[in-house]
Protein backbone atom coordinates (compact mmCIF):
# COMPACT_ATOMS: atom_id res chain seq x y z
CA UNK A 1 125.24 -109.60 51.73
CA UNK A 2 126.01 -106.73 49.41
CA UNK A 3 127.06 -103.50 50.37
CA UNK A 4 125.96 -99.65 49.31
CA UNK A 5 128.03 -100.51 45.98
CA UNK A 6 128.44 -103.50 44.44
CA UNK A 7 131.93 -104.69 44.77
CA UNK A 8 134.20 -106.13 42.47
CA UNK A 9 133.64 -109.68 40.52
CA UNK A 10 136.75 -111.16 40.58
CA UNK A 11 137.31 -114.61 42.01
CA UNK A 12 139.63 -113.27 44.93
CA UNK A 13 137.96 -111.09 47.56
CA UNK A 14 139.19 -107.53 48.08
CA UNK A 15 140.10 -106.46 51.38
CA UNK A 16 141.03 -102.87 52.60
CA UNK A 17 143.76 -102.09 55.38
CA UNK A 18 143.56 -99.33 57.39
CA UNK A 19 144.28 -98.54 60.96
CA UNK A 20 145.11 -95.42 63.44
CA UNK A 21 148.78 -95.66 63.94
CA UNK A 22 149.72 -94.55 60.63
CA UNK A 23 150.42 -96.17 57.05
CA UNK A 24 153.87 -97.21 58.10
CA UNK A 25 153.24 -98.87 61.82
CA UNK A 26 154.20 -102.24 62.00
CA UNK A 27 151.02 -103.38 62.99
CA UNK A 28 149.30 -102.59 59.60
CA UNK A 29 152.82 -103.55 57.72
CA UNK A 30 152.60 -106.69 59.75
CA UNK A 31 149.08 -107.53 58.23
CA UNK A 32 149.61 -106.60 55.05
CA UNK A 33 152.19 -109.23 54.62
CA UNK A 34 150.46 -112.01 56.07
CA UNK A 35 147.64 -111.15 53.62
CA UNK A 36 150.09 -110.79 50.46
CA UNK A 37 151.62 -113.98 51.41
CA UNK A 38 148.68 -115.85 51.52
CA UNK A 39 147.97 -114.83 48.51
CA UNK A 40 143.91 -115.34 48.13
CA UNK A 41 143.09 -111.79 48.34
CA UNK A 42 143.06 -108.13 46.09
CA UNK A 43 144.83 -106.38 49.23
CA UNK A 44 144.37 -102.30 49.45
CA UNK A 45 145.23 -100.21 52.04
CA UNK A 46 144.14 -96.41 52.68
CA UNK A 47 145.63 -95.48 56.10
CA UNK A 48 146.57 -91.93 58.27
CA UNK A 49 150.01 -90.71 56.61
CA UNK A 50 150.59 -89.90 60.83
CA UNK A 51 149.73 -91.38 64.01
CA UNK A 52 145.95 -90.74 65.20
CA UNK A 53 145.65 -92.70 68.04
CA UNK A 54 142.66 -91.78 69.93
CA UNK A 55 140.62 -89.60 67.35
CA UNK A 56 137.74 -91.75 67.81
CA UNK A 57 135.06 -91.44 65.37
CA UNK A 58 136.09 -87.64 64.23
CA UNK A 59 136.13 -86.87 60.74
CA UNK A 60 137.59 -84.53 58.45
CA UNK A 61 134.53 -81.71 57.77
CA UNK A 62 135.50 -78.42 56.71
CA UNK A 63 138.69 -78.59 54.48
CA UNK A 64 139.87 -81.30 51.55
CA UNK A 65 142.18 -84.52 52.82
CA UNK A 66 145.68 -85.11 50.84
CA UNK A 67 146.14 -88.84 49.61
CA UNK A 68 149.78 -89.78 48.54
CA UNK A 69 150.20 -92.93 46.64
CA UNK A 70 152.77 -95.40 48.59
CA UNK A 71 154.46 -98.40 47.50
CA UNK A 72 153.89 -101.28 49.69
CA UNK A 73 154.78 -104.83 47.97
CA UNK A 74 151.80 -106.90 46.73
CA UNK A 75 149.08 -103.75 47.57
CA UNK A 76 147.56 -100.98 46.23
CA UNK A 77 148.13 -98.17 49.06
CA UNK A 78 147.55 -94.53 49.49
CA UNK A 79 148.43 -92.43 52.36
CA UNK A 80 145.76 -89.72 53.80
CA UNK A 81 146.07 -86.78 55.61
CA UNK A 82 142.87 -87.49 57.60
CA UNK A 83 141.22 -90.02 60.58
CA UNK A 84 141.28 -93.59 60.43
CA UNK A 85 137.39 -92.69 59.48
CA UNK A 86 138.10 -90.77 57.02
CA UNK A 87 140.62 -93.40 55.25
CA UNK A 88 137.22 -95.95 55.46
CA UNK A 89 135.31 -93.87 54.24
CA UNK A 90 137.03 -92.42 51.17
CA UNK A 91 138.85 -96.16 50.23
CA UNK A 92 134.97 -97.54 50.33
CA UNK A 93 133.72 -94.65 48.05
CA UNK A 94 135.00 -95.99 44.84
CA UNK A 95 136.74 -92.11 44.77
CA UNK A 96 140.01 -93.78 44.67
CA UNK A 97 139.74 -97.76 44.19
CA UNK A 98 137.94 -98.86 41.08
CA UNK A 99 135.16 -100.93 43.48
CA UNK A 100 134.12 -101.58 46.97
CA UNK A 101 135.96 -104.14 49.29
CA UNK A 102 134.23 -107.27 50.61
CA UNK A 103 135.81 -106.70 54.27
CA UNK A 104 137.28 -103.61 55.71
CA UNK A 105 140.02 -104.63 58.25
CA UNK A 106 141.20 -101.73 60.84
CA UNK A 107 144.49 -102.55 62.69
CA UNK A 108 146.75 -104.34 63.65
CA UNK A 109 146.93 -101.77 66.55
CA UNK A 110 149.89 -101.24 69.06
CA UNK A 111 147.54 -101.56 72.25
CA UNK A 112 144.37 -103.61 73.19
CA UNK A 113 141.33 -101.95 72.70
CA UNK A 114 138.70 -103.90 75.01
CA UNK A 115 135.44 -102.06 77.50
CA UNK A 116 135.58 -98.17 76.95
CA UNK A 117 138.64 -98.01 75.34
CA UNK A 118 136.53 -98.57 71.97
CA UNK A 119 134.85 -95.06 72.34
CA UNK A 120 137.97 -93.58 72.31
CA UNK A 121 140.09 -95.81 69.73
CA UNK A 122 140.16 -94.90 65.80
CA UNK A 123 141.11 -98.37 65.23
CA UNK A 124 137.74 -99.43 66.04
CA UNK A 125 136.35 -96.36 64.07
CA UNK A 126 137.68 -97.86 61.32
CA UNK A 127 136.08 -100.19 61.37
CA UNK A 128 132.52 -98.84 62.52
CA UNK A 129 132.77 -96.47 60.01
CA UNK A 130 132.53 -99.49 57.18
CA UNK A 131 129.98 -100.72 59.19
CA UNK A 132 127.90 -97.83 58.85
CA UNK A 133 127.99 -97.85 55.16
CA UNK A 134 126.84 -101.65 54.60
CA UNK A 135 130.46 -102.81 54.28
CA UNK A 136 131.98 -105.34 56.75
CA UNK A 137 134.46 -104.82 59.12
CA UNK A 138 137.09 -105.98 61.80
CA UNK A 139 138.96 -103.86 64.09
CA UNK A 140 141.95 -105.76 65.91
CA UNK A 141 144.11 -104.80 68.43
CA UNK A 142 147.50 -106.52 69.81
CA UNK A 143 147.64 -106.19 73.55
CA UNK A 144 151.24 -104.86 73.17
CA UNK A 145 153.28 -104.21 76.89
CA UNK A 146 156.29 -102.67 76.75
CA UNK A 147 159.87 -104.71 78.16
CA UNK A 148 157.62 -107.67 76.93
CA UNK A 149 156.58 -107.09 73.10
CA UNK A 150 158.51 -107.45 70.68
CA UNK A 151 157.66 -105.89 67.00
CA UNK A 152 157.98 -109.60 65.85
CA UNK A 153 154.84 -110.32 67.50
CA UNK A 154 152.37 -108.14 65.39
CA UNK A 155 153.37 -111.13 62.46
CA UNK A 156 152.23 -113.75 64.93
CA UNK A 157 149.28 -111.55 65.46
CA UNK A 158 148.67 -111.21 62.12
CA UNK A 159 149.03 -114.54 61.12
CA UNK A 160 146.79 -115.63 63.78
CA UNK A 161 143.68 -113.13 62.67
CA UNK A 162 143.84 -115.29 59.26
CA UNK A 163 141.34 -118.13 59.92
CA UNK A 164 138.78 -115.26 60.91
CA UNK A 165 139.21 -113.46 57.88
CA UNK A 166 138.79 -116.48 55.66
CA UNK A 167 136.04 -117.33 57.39
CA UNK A 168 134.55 -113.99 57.38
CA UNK A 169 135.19 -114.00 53.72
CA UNK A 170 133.63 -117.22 52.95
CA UNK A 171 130.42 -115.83 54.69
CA UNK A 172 130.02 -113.31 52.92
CA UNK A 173 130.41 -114.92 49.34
CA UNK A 174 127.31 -117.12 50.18
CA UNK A 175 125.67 -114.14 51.30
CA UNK A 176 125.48 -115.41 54.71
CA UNK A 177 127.35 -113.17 56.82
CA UNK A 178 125.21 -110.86 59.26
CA UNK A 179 125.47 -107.09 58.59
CA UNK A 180 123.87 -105.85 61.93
CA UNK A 181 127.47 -105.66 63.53
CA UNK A 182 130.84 -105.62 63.14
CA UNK A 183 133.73 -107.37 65.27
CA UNK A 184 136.43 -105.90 67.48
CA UNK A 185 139.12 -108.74 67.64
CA UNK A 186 142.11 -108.33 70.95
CA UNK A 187 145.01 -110.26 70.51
CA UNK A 188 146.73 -110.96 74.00
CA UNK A 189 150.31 -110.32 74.78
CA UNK A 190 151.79 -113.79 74.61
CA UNK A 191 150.08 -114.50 71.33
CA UNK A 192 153.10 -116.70 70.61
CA UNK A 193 151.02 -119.16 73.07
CA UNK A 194 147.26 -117.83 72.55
CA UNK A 195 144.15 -120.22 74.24
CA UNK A 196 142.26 -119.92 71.08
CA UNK A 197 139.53 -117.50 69.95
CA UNK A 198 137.05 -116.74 72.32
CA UNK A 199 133.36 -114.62 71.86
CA UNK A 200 132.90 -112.37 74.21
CA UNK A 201 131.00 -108.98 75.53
CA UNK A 202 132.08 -105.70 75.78
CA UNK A 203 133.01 -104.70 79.36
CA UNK A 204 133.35 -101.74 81.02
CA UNK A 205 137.23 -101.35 81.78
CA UNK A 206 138.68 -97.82 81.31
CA UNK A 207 141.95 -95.66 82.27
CA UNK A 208 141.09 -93.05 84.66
CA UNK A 209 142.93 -90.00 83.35
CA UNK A 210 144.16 -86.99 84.74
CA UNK A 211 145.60 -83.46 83.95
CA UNK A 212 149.33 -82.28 85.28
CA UNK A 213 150.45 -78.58 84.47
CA UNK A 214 153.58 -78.76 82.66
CA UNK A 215 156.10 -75.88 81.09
CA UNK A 216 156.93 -77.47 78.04
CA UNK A 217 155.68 -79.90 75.55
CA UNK A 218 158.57 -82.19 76.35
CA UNK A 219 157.72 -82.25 80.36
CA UNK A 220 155.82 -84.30 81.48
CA UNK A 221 156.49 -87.70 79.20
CA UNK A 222 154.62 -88.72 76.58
CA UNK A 223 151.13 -90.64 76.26
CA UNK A 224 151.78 -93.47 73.69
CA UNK A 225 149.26 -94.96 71.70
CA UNK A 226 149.26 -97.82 74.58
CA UNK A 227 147.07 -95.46 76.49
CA UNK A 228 150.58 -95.78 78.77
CA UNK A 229 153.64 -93.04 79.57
CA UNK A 230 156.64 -93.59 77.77
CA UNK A 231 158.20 -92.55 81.31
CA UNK A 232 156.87 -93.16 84.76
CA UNK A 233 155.54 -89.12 85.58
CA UNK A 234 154.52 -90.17 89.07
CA UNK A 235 157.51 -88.93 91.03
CA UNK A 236 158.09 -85.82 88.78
CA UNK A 237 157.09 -82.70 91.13
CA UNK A 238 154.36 -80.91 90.25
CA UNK A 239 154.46 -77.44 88.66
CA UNK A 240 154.43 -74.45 91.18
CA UNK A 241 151.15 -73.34 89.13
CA UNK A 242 151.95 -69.43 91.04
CA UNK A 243 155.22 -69.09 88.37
CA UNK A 244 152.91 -69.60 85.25
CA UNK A 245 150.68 -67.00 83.63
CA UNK A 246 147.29 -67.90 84.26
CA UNK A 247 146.27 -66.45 80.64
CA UNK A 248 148.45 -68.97 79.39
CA UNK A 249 148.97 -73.05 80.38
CA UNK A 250 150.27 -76.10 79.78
CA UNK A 251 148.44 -79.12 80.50
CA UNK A 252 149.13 -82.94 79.68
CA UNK A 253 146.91 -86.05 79.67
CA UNK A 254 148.42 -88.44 81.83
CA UNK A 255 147.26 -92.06 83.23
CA UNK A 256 146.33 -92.00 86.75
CA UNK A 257 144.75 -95.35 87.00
CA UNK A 258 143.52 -98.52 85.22
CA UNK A 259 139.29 -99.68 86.27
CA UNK A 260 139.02 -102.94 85.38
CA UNK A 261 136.18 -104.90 84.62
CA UNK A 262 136.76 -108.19 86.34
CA UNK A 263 133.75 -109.92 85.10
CA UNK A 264 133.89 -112.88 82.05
CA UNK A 265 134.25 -109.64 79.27
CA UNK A 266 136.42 -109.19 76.23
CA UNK A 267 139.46 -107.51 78.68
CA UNK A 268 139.24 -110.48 81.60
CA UNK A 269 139.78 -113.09 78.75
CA UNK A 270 141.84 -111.57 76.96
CA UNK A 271 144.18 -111.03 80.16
CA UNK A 272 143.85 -114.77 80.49
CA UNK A 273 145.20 -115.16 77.21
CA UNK A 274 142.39 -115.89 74.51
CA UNK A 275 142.05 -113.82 71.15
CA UNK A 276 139.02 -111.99 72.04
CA UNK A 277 135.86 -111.45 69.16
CA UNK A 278 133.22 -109.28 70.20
CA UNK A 279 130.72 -108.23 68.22
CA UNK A 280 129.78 -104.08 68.16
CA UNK A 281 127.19 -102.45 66.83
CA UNK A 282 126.62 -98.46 66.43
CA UNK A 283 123.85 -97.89 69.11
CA UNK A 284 124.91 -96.87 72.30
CA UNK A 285 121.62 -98.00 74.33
CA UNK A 286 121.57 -97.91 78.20
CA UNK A 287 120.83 -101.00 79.74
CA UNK A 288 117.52 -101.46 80.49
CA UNK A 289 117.48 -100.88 84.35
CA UNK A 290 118.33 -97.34 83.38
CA UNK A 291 115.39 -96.82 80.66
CA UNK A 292 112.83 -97.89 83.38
CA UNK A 293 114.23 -95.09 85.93
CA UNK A 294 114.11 -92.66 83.33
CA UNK A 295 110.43 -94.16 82.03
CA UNK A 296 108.77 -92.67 85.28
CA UNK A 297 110.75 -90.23 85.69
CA UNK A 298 110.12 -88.16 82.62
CA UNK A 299 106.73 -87.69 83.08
CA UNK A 300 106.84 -86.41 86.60
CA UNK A 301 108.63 -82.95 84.95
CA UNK A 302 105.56 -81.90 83.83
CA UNK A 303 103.92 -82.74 87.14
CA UNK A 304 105.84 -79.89 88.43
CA UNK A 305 106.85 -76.40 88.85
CA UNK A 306 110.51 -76.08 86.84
CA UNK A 307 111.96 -74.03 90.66
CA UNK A 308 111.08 -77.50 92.46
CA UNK A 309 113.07 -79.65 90.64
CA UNK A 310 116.11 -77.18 92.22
C-alpha cells in the first residue's frame, strides 16, 4: 500500500516521530531510543518546538511555521513552530525529508487518550493527519498518573509498542496493510506488568469541564497535559466576581468531573490493564438509531409553516 508519494527504497523502513508534547518530552525521547536501538529503521522526527496538548486537529493557516534543526542521536529531527498536524503534514511533504515515511508514529504521550478524549488530543491528530494523506499512522498514549509514574516508564512503554510497529511495518512491505484507518494505541499505567494487547472500540468517556474566574494567570493551578490539575482547585474560594471589571476577565479551564464509559471499550480495558489498539477512521457518523430519527424527521419541515416548528 503506497502512499500520495512514493517513499524511499532502501531496505530499512522509514518512520517519522512526532507527537503534541513537544520535541523534547520524554515520551517522544523515550521512543526514539527504543527505535534507534533496535536499529531496523531510517528514524525522523518533526515535532512542536512547545507543548500543544489539546490543539486537536488545528492547523497553522495564515502565517509561515519556523523549523529548527535538532540533534537527537541516531535521527534526523527538526523542531516546528506549529501543531502536531502541522509537523505530519510538512515531515510527509518531502519539503524537508528527501522521501515519504512508511509509518507515521504520533506519541508517546504523557496521558491516555481513550472515548472523546481523541477529538480533543493532537497526539491522535498526528496521526489522523497521515492518515488523511495515504500515509499510515499510530497515535499512542501512556496512561501516565501522577505519585504513580515514573518518567522511566515511557521506555517500558516504548519498548512495548515495538512488536506493533514491526508488524505494522511488515504489512505494509507486502502491500498488505489496510489504509481505511489508522490505530490509536493506550498504554496502561502499570505497563511494567501489561495483560497484553487488546482490540478494542472507541468509547464514549470524557472529562466534564468547567470555568472558575480567576485574577491571575497563576490562580487557579494549572491544567496539565493529563487533562488533570497540577493542584487540587476544589477548596480554593471562588472569586468575588463584584471586585472584577466586567469589561475585563479571567477565566480557567478546570476538571470538574471524569464520565466514564463502563462498557468493554478502549478506556474499561485499558483500566484493567491491557495495551489498548483501536482502530479510527476520519468520519464522524452518528450511529444509526440517530440517522433514522433524523430520516423522518427532515421531511416533515417542509410539511410545515417555519412559526410552528417554535
Amino acid at each position: 500500500m503506497d502512499g500520495v508519494i512514493d517513499r524511499s527504497s532502501d531496505e530499512r523502513p522509514t518512520v517519522l516521530v512526532t507527537n503534541d508534547d513537544g520535541i523534547d518530552a520524554p515520551g517522544l525521547r523515550a521512543l526514539v531510543r527504543a527505535l534507534v536501538s533496535a536499529d531496523r529503521f531510517h528514524v525522523r522526527v518533526c515535532a512542536p518546538d512547545s507543548e500543544k496538548s489539546a490543539v486537536s486537529h488545528s492547523i497553522t493557516w495564515r502565517h509561515p511555521i519556523a523549523v529548527k534543526r535538532v540533534d537527537i542521536d541516531g535521527a534526523e529531527a527538526f523542531a516546528v513552530s506549529g501543531t502536531p498536524a502541522d509537523c505530519t503534514s510538512l515531515g510527509i511533504s518531502n519539503a524537508i525529508f528527501s522521501s515519504i515515511p512508511d509509518l507515521v508514529l504520533s506519541g508517546i504521550n504523557k496521558g491516555s487518550n481513550c472515548g472523546y478524549h481523541t477529538v480533543y488530543s493532537g497526539t491522535v491528530a498526528g496521526a489522523r493527519e497521515a492518515f488523511f494523506n495515504g500515509v499510515p499512522s499510530v497515535s499512542m498514549s501512556y496512561d501516565w498518573v501522577g505519585g504513580k509514574s515514573k518518567v522511566d516508564d515511557f521506555t517500558l512503554a516504548a519498548e512495548a509498542c515495538l512488536p506493533i510497529i514491526g508488524a505494522i511495518l511488515h504489512r505494509i512491505r507486502n502491500h498488505s496493510y489496510p489504509n481505511g484507518c489508522f490505530l490509536n494505541v493506550d498504554l496502561p499505567t502499570d505497563i511494567a506488568n501489561h495483560k497484553g494487547y487488546k482490540l478494542t472500540d472507541q468509547g464514549r468517556n470524557f472529562f466534564v469541564m468547567g470555568w472558575r474566574l480567576v485574577s491571575s494567570e497563576k490562580q487557579g493551578g494549572q491544567m496539565l497535559s493529563t487533562m488533570t490539575m497540577d493542584k487540587d482547585v476544589a477548596d480554593l474560594p471562588d472569586m468575588d466576581a463584584s471586585t472584577i471589571s466586567a469589561e475585563h476577565r479571567l477565566f480557567k479551564r478546570e476538571v470538574r468531573k471524569s464520565q466514564v464509559d463502563d462498557s468493554d471499550m478502549d478506556h474499561h480495558s485499558l483500566q484493567e490493564g491491557y495495551i489498548t489498539v483501536t482502530p479510527l477512521g476520519g468520519l464522524s457518523p452518528a450511529e444509526k438509531e440517530f440517522q433514522a430519527f433524523f430520516k423522518d424527521w427532515l421531511p416533515s419541515l417542509s410539511e410545515r409553516p417555519c412559526s410552528s416548528a417554535l
